[in-house]
PDB file of N, CA and C in Angstrom:
ATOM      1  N   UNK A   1      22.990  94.096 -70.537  1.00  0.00           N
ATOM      2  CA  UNK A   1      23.579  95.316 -71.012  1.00  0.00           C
ATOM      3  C   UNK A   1      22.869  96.506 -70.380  1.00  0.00           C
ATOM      4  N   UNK A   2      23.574  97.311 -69.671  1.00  0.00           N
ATOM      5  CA  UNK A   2      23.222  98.767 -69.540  1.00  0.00           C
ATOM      6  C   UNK A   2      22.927  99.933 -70.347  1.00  0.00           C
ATOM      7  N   UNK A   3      22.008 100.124 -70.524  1.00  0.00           N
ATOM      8  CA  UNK A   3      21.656 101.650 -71.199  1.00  0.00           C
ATOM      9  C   UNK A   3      21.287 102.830 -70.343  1.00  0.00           C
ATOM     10  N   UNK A   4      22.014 103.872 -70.677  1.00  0.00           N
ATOM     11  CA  UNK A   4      22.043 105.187 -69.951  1.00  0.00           C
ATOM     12  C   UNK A   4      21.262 105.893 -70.162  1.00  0.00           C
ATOM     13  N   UNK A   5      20.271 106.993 -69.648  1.00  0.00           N
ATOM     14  CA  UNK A   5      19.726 108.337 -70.332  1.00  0.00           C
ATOM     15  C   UNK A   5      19.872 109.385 -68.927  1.00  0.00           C
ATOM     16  N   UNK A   6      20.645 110.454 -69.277  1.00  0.00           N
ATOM     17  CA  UNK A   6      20.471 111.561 -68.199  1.00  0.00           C
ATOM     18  C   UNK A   6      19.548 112.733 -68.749  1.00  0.00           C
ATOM     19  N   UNK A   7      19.154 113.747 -67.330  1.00  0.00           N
ATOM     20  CA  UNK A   7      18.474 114.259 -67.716  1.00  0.00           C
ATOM     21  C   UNK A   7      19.283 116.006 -67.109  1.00  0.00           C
ATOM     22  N   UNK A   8      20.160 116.356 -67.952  1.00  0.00           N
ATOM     23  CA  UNK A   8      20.695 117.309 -66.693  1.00  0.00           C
ATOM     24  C   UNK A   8      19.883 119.462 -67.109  1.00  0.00           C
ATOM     25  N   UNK A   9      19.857 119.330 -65.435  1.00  0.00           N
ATOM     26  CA  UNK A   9      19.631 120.974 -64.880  1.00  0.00           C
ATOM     27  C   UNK A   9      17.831 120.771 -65.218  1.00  0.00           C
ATOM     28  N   UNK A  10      17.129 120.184 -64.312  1.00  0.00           N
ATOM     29  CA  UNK A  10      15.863 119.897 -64.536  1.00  0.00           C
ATOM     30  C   UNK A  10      15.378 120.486 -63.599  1.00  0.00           C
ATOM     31  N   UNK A  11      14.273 121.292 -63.547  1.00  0.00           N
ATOM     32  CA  UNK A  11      13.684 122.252 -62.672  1.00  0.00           C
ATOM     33  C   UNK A  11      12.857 121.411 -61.386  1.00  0.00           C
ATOM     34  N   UNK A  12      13.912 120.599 -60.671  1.00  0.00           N
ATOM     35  CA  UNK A  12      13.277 120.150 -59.729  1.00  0.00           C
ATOM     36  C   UNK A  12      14.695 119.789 -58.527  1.00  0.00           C
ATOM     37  N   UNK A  13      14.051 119.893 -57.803  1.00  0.00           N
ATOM     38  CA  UNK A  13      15.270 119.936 -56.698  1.00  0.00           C
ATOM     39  C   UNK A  13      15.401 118.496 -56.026  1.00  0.00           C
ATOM     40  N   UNK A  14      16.617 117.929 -56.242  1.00  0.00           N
ATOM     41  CA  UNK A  14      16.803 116.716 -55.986  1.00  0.00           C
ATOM     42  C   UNK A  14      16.771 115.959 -54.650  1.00  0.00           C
ATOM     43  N   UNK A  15      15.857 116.472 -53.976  1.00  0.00           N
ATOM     44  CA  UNK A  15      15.502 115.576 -52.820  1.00  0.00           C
ATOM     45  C   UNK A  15      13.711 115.231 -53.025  1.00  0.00           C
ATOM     46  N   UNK A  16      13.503 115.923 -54.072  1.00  0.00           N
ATOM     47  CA  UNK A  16      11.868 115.487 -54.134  1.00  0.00           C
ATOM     48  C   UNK A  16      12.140 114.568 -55.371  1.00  0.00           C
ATOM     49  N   UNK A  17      12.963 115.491 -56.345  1.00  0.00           N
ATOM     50  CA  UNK A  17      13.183 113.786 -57.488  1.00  0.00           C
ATOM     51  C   UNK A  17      13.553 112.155 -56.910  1.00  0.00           C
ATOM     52  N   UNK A  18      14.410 112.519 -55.751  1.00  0.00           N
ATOM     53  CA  UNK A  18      14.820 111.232 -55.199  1.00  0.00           C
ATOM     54  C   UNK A  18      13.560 110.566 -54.560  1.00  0.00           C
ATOM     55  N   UNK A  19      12.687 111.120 -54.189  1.00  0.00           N
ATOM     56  CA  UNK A  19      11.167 110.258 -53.656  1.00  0.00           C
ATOM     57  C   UNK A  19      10.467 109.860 -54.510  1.00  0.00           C
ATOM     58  N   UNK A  20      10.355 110.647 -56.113  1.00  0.00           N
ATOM     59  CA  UNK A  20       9.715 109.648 -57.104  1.00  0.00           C
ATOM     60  C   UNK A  20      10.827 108.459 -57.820  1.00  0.00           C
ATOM     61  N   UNK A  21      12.114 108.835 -57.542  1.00  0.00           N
ATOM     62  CA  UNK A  21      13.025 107.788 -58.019  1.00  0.00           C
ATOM     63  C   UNK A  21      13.165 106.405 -57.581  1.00  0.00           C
ATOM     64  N   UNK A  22      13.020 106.768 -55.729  1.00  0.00           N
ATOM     65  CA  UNK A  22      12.658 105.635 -54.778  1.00  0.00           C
ATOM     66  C   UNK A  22      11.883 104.501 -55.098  1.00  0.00           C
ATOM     67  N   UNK A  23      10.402 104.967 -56.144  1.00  0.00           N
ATOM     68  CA  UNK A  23       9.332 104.612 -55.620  1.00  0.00           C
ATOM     69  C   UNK A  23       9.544 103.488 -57.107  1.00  0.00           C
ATOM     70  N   UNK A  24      10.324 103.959 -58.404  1.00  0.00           N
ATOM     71  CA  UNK A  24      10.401 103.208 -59.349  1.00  0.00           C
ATOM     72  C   UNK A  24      11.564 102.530 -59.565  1.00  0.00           C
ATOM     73  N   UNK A  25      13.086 102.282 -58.806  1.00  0.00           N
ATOM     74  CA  UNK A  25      13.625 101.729 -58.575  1.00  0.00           C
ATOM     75  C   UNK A  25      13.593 100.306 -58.130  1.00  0.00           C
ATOM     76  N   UNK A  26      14.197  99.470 -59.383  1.00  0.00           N
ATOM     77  CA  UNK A  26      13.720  97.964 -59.623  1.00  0.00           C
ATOM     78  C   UNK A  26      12.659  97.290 -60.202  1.00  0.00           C
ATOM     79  N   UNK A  27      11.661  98.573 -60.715  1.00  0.00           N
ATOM     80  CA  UNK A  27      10.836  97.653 -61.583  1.00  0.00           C
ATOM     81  C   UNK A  27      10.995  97.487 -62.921  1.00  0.00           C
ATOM     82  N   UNK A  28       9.722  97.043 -63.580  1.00  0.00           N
ATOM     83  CA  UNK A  28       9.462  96.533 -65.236  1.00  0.00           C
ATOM     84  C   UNK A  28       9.466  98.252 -65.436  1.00  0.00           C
ATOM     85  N   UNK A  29       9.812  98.325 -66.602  1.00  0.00           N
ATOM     86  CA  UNK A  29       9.553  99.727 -67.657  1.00  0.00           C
ATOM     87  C   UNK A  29       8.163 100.108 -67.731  1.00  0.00           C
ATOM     88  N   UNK A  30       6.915  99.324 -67.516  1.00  0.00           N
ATOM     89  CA  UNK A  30       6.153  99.539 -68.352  1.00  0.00           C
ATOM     90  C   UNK A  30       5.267  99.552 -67.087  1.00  0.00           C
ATOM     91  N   UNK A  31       5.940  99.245 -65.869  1.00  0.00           N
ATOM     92  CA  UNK A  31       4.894  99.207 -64.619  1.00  0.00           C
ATOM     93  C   UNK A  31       5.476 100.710 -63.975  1.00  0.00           C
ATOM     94  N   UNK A  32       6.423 101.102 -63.951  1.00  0.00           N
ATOM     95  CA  UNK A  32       6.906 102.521 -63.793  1.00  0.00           C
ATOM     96  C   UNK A  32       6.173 103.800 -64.523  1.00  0.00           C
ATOM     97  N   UNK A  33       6.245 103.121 -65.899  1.00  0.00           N
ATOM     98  CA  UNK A  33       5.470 104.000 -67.017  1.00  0.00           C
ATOM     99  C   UNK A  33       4.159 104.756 -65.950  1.00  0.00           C
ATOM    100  N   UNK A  34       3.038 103.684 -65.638  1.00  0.00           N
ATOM    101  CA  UNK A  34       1.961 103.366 -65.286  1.00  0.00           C
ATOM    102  C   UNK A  34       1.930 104.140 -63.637  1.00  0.00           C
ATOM    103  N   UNK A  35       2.903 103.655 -63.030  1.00  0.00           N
ATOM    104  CA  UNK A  35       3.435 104.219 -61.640  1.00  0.00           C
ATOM    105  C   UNK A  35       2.606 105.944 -61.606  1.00  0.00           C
ATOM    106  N   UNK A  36       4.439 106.276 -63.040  1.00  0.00           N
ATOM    107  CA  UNK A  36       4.596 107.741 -63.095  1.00  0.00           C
ATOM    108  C   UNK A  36       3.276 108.425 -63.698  1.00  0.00           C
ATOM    109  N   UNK A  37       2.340 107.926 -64.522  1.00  0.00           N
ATOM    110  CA  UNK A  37       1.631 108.417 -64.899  1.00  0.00           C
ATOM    111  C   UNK A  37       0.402 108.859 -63.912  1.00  0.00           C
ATOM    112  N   UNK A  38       0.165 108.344 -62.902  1.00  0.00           N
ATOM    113  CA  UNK A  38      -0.846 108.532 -61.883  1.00  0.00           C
ATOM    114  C   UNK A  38      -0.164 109.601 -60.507  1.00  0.00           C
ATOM    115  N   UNK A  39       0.640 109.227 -60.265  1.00  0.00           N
ATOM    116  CA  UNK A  39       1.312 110.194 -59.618  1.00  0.00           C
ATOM    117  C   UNK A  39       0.973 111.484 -59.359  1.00  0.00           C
ATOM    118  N   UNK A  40       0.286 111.876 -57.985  1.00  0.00           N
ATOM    119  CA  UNK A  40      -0.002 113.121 -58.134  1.00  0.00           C
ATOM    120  C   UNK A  40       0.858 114.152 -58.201  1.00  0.00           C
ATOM    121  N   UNK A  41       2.701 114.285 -57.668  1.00  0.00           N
ATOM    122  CA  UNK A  41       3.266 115.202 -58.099  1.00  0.00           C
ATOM    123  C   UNK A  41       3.156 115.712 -59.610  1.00  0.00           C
ATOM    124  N   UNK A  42       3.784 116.899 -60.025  1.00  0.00           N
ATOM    125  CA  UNK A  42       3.905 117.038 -61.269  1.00  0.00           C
ATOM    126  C   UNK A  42       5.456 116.921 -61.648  1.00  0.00           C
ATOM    127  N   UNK A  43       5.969 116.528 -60.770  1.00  0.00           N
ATOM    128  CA  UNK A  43       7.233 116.321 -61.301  1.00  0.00           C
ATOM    129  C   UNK A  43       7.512 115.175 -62.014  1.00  0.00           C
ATOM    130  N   UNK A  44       6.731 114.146 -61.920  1.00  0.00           N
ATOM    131  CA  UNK A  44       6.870 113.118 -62.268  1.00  0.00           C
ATOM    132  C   UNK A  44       6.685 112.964 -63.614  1.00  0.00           C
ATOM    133  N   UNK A  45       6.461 113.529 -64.477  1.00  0.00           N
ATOM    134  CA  UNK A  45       6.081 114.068 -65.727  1.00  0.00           C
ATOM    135  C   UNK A  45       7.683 114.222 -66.222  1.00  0.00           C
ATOM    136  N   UNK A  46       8.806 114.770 -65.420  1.00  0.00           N
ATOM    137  CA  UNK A  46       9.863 115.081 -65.589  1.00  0.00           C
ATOM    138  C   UNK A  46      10.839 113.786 -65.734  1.00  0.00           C
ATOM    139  N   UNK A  47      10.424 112.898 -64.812  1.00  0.00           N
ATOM    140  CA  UNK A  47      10.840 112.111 -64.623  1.00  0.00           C
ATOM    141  C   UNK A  47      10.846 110.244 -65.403  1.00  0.00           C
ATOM    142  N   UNK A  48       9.666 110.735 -65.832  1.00  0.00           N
ATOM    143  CA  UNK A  48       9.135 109.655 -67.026  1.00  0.00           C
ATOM    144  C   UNK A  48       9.459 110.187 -68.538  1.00  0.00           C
ATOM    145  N   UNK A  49       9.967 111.374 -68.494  1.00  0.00           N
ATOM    146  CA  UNK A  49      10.438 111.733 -69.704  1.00  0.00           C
ATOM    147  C   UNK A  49      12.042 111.342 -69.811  1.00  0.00           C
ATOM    148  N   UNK A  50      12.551 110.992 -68.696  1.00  0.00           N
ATOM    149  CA  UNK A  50      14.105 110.343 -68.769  1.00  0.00           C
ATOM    150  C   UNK A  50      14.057 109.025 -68.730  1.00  0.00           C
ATOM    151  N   UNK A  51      12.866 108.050 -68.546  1.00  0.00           N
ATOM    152  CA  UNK A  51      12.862 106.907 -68.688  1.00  0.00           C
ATOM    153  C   UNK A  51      12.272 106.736 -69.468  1.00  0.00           C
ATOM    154  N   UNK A  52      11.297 107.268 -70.380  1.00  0.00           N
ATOM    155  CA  UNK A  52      10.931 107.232 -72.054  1.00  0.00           C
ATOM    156  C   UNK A  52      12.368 107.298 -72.477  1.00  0.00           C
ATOM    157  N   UNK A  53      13.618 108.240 -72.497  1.00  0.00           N
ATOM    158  CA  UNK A  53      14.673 108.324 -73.106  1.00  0.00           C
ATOM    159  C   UNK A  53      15.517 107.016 -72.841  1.00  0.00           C
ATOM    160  N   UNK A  54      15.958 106.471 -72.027  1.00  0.00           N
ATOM    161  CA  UNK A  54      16.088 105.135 -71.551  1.00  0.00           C
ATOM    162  C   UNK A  54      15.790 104.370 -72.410  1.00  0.00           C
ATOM    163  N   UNK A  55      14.965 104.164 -72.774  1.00  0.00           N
ATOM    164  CA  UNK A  55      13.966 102.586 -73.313  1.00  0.00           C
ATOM    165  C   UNK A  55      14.286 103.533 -74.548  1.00  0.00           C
ATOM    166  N   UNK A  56      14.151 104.386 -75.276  1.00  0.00           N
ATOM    167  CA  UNK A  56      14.394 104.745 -76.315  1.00  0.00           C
ATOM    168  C   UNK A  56      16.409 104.503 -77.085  1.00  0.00           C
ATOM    169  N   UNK A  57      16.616 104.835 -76.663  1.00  0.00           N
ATOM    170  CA  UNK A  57      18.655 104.461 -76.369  1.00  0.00           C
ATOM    171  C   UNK A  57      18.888 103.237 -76.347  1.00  0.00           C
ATOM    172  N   UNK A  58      18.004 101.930 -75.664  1.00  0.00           N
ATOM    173  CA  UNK A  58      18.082 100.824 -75.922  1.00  0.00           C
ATOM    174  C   UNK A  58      17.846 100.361 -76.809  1.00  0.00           C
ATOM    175  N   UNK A  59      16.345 100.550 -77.252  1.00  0.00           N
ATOM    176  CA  UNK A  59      15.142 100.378 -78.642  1.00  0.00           C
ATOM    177  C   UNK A  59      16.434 100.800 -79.707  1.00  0.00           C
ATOM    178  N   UNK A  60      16.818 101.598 -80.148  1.00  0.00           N
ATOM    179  CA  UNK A  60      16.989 102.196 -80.696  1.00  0.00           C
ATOM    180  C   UNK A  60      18.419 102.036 -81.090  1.00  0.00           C
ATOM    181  N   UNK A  61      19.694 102.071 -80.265  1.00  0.00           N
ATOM    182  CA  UNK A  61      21.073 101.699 -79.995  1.00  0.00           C
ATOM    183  C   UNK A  61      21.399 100.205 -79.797  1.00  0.00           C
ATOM    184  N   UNK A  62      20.843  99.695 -79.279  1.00  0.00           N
ATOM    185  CA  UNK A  62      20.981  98.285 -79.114  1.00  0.00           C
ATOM    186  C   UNK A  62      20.228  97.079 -78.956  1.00  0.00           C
ATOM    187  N   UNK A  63      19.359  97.599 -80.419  1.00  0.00           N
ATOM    188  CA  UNK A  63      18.082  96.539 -80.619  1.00  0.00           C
ATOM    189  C   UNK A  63      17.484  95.850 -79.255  1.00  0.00           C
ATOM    190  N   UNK A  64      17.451  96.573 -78.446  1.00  0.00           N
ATOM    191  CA  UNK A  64      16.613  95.672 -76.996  1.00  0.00           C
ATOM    192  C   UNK A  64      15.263  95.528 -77.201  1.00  0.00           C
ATOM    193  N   UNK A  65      14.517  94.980 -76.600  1.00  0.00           N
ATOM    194  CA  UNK A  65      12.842  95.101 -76.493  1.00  0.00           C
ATOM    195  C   UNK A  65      12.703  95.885 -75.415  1.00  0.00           C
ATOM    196  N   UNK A  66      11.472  96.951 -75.606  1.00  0.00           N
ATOM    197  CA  UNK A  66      11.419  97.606 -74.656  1.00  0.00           C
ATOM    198  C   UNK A  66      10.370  96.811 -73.191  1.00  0.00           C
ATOM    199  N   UNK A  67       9.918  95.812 -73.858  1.00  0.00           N
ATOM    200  CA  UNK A  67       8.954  95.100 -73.047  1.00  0.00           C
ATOM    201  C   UNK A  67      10.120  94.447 -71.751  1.00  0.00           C
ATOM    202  N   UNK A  68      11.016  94.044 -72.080  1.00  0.00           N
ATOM    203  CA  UNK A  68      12.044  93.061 -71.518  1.00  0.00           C
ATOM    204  C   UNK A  68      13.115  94.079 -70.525  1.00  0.00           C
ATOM    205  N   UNK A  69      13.050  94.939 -70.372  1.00  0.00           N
ATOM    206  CA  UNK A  69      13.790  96.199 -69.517  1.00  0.00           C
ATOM    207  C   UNK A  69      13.232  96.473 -68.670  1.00  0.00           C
ATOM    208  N   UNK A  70      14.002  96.399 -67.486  1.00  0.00           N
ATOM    209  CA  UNK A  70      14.053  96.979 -66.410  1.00  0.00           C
ATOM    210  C   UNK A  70      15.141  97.981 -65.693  1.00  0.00           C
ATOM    211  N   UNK A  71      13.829  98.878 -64.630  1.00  0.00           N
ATOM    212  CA  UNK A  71      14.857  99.788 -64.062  1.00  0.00           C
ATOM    213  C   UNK A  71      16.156  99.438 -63.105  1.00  0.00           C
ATOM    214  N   UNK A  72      17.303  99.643 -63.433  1.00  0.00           N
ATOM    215  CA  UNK A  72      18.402  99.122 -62.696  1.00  0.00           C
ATOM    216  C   UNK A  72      18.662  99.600 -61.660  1.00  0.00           C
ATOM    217  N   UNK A  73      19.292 101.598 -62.150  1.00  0.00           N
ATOM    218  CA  UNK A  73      19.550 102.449 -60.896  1.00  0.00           C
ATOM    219  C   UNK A  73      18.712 103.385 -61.854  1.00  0.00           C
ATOM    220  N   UNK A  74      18.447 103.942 -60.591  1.00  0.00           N
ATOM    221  CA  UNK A  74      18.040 105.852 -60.596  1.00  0.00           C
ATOM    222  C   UNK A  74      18.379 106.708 -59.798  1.00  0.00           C
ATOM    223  N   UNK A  75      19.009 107.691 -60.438  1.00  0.00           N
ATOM    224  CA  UNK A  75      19.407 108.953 -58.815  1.00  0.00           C
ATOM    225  C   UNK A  75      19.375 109.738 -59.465  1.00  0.00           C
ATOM    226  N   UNK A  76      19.079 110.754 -58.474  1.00  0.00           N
ATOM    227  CA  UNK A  76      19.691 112.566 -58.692  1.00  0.00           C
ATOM    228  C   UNK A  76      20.530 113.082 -57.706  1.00  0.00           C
ATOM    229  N   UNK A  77      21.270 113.620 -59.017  1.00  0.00           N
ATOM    230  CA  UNK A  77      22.448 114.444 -58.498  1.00  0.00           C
ATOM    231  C   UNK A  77      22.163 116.056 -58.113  1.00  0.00           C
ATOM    232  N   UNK A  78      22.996 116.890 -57.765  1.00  0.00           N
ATOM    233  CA  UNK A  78      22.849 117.810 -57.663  1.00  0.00           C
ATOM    234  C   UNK A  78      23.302 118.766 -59.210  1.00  0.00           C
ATOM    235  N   UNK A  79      22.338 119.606 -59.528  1.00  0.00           N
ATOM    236  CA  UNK A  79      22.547 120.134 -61.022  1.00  0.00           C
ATOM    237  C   UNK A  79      22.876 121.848 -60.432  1.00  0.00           C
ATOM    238  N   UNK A  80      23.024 122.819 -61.267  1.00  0.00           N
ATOM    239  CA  UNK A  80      23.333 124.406 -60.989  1.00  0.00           C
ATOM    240  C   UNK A  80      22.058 124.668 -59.855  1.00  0.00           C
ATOM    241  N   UNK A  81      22.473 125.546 -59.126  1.00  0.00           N
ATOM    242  CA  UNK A  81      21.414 126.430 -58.135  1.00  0.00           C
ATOM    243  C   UNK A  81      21.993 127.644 -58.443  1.00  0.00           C
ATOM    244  N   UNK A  82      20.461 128.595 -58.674  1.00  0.00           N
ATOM    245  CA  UNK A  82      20.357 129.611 -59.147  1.00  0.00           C
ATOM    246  C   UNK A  82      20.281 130.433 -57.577  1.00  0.00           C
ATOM    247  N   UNK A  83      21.101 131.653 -57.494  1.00  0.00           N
ATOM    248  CA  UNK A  83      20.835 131.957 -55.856  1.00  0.00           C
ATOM    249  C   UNK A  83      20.471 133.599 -56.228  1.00  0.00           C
ATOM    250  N   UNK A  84      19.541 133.637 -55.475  1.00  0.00           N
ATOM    251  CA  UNK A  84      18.599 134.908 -55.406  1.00  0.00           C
ATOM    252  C   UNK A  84      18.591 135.668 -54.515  1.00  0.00           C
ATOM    253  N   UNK A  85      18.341 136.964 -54.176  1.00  0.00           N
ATOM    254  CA  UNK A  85      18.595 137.483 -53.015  1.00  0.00           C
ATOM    255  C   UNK A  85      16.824 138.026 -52.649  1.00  0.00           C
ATOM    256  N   UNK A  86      16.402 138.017 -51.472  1.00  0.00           N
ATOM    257  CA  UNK A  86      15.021 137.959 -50.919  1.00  0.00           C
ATOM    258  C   UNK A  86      14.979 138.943 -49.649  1.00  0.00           C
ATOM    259  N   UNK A  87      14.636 140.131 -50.222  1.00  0.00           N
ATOM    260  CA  UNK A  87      14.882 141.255 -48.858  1.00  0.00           C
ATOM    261  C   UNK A  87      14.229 141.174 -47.801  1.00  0.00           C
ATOM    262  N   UNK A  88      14.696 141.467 -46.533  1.00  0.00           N
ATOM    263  CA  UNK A  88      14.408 141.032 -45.533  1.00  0.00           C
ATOM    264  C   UNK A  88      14.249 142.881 -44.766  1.00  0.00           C
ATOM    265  N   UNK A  89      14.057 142.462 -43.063  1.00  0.00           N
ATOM    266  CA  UNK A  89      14.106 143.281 -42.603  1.00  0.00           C
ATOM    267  C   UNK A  89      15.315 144.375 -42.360  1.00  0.00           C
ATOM    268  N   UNK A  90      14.867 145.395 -42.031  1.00  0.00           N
ATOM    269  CA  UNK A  90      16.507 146.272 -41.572  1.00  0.00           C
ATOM    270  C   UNK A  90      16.804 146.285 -42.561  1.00  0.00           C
ATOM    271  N   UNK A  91      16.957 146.182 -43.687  1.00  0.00           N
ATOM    272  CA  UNK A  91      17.570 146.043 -44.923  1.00  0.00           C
ATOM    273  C   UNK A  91      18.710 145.448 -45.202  1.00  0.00           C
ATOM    274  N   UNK A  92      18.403 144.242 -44.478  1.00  0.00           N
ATOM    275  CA  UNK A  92      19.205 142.957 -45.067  1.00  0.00           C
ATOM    276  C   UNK A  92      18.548 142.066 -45.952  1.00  0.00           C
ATOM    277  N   UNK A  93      19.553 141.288 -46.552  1.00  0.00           N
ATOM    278  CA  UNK A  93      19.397 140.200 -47.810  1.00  0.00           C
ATOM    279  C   UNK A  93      19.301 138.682 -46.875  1.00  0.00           C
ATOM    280  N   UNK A  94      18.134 137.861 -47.380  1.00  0.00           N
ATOM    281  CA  UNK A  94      18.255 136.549 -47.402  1.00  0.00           C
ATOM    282  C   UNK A  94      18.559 135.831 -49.178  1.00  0.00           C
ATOM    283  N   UNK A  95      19.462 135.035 -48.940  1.00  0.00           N
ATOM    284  CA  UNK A  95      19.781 134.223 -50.325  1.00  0.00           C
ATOM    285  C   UNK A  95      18.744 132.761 -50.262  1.00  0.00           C
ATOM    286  N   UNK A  96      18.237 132.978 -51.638  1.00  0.00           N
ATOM    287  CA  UNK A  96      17.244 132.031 -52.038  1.00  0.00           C
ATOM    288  C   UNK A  96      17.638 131.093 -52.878  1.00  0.00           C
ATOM    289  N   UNK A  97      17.817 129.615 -52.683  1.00  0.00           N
ATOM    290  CA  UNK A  97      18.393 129.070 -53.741  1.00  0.00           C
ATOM    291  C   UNK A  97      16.918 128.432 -54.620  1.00  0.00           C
ATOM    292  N   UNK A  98      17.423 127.822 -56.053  1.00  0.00           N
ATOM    293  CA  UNK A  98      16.470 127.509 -56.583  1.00  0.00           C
ATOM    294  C   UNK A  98      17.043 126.116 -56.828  1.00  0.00           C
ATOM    295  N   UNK A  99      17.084 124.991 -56.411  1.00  0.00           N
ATOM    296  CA  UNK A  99      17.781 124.288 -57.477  1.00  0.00           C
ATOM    297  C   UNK A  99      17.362 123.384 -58.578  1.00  0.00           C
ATOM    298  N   UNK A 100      18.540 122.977 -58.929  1.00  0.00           N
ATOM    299  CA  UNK A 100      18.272 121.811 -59.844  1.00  0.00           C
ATOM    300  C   UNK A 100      18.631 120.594 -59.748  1.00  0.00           C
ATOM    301  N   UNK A 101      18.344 119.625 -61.014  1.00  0.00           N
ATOM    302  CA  UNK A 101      18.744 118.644 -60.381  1.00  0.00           C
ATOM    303  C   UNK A 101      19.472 117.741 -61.690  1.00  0.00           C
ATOM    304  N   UNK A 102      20.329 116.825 -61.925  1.00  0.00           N
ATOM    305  CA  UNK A 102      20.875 115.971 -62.913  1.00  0.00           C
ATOM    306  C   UNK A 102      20.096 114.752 -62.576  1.00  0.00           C
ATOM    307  N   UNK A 103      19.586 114.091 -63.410  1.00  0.00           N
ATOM    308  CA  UNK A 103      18.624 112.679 -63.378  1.00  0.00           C
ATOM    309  C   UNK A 103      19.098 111.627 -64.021  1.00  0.00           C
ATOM    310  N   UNK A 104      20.121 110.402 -63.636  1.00  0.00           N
ATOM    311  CA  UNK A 104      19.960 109.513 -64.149  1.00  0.00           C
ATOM    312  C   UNK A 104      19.499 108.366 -64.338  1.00  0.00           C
ATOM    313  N   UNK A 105      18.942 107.901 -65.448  1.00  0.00           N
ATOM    314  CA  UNK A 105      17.998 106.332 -65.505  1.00  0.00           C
ATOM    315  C   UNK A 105      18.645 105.454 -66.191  1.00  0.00           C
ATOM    316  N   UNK A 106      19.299 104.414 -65.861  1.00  0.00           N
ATOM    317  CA  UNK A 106      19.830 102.899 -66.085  1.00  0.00           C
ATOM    318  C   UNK A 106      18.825 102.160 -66.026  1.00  0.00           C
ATOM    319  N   UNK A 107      18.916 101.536 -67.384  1.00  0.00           N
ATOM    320  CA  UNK A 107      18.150 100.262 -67.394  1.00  0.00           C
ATOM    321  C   UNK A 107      18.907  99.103 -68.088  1.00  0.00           C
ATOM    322  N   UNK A 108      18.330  97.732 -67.868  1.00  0.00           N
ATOM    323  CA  UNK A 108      19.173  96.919 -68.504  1.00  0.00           C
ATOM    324  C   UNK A 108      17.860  95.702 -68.591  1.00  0.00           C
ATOM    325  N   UNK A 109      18.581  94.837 -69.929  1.00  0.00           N
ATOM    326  CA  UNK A 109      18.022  93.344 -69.789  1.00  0.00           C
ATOM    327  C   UNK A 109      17.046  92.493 -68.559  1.00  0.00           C
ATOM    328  N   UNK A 110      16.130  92.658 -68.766  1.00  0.00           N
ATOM    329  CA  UNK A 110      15.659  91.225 -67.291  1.00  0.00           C
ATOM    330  C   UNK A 110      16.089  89.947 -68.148  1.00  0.00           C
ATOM    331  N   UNK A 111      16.902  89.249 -66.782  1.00  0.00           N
ATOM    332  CA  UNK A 111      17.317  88.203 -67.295  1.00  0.00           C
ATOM    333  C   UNK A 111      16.003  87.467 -67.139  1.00  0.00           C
ATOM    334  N   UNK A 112      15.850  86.107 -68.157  1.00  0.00           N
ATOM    335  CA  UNK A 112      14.499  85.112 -67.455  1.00  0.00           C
ATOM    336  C   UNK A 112      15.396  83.897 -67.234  1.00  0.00           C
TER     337      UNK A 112
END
């Protein structure tokens, strides 16, 4: 069984979420946990808070063990970009985007 948790408009721009997503894609819950916690980005903090929600939605919705879950998929999507304007020379405008990002974490059953 699949359990869902998203994480949407998260102050991180989804090509750096996708390198800590990379890195926990396919494991145990609890070796990811461990992963994310050492991790020197700080985003990753962001990111273990949508796979705490995960294992929680299972725990919780569909009596799973959280010991027995694993990560299925993970991605980020693209969430709102905030666009800014950044004055330049001559008195022209450069546009600054900020973005964001939508995070989702699937997990499901390890079969044994």
């Amino acid at each position: 069984m699949e359990v869902r948790a998203y994480a949407h408009n998260v102050s991180i721009a989804p090509k750096k979420a996708r390198l800590i997503l990379d890195e926990i894609r396919g494991m145990r819950v609890d070796e990811a946990m461990s992963l994310l916690r050492f991790m020197p980005t700080p985003h990753a903090r962001i990111v273990a808070k949508a796979v705490r929600s995960a294992v929680a939605n299972a725990e919780n919705n569909y009596n799973l063990q959280p010991r027995s879950l694993r990560i299925a998929k993970a991605y980020a999507g693209d969430g709102m970009t905030f666009r800014r304007m950044r004055p330049r020379a001559r008195g022209r405008a450069d546009i600054m985007r900020r973005r964001k990002s939508n995070i989702t974490i699937v997990v499901q059953e390890e079969e044994l």
